[in-house]
Protein backbone atom coordinates (compact mmCIF):
# COMPACT_ATOMS: atom_id res chain seq x y z
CA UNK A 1 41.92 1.41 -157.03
CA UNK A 2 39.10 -0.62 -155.48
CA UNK A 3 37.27 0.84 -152.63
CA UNK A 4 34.58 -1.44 -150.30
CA UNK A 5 31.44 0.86 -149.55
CA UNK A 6 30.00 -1.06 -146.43
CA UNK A 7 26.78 0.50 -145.15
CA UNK A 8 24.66 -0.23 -141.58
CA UNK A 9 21.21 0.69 -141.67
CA UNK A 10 19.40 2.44 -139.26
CA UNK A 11 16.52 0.07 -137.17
CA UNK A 12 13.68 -0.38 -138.96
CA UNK A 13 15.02 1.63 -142.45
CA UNK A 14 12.40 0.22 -145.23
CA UNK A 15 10.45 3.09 -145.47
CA UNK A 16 13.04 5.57 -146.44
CA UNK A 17 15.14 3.05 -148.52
CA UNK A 18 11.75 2.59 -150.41
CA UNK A 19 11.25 7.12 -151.12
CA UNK A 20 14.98 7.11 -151.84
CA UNK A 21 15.95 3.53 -154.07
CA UNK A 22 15.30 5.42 -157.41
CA UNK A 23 18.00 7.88 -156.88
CA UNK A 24 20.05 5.93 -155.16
CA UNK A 25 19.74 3.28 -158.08
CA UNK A 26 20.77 6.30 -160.78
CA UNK A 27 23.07 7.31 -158.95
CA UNK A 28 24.64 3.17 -158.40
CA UNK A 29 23.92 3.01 -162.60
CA UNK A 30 26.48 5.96 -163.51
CA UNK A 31 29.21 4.02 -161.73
CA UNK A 32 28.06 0.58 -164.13
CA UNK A 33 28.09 3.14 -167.05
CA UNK A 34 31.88 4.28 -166.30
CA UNK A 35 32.71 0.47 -166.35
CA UNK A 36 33.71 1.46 -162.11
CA UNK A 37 31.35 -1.04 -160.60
CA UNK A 38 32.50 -4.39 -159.25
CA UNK A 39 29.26 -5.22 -157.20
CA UNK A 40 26.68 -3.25 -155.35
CA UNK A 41 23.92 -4.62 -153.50
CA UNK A 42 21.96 -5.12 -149.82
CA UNK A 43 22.14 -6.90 -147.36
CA UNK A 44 18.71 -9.10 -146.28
CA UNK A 45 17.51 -8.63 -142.78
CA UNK A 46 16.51 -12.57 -143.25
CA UNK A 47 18.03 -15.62 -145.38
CA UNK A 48 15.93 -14.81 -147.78
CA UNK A 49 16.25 -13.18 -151.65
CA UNK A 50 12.82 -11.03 -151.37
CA UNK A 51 12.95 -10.29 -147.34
CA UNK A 52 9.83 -8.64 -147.84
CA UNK A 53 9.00 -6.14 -144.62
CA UNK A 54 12.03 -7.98 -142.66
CA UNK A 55 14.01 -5.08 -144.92
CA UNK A 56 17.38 -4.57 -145.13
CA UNK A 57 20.37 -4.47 -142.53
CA UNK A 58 23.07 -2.79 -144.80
CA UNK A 59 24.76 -2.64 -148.09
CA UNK A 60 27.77 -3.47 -149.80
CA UNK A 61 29.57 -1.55 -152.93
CA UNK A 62 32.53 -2.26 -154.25
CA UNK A 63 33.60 0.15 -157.25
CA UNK A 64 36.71 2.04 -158.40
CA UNK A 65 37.50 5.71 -157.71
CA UNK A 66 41.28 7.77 -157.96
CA UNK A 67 41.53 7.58 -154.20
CA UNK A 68 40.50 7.09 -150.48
CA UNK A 69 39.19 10.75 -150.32
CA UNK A 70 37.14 10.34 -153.31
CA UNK A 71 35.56 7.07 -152.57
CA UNK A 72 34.80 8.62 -149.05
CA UNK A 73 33.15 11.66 -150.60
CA UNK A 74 31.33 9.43 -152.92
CA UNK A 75 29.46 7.13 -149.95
CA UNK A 76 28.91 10.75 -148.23
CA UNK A 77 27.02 11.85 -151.02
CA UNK A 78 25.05 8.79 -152.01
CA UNK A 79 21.45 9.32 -151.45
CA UNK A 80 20.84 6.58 -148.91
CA UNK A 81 23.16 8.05 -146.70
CA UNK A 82 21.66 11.77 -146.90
CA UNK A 83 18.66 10.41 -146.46
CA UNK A 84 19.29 8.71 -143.11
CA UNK A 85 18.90 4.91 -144.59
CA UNK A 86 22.74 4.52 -143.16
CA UNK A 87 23.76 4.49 -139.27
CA UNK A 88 27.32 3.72 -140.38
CA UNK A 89 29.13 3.94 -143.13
CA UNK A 90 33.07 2.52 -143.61
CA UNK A 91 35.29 2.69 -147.01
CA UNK A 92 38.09 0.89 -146.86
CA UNK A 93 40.88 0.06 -149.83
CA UNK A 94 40.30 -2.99 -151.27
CA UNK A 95 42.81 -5.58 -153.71
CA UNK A 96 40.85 -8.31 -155.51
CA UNK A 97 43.02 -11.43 -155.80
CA UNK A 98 40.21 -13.87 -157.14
CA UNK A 99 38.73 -14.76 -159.47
């Protein structure tokens, strides 16, 4: 099933996004190897497609796992969220209807 991965960022988080992106891209890349990836990506702390040092306020994944529990365990793991990058973090079930 599909889970939703939505992630808050801590105030002011660019710095530690920046030491941690590399393993949190690996990490983002097995799930596009295993064909589990819908979408994955953050969320701009100003209309804009290169926000520069406005950062980030949060990001979204959407990718398949067996269960609730495993998705969960998955976003608990990732390394933006060991690392502090995430002040909240909610998984939720999620049914695509379209397209």
């Amino acid at each position: 099933m599909w889970y939703t991965i939505y992630c808050e960022d801590i105030e002011n988080s660019l710095p530690i996004r920046k030491q941690t992106r590399a393993a949190h891209l690996e990490r983002i890349q097995i799930l596009v190897d295993q064909g589990r990836l819908m979408v994955a990506g953050p969320n701009p702390a100003i209309d804009s497609k290169d926000p520069g040092e406005a950062g980030f306020t949060g990001s979204l994944i959407i990718a398949e796992f067996d269960n609730l529990s495993d998705a969960q365990q998955w976003a608990d793991t990732d390394p933006y969220t060991l690392a502090g990058v995430f002040r909240q973090v909610t998984v939720k079930p999620y049914i695509k209807v379209l397209p």
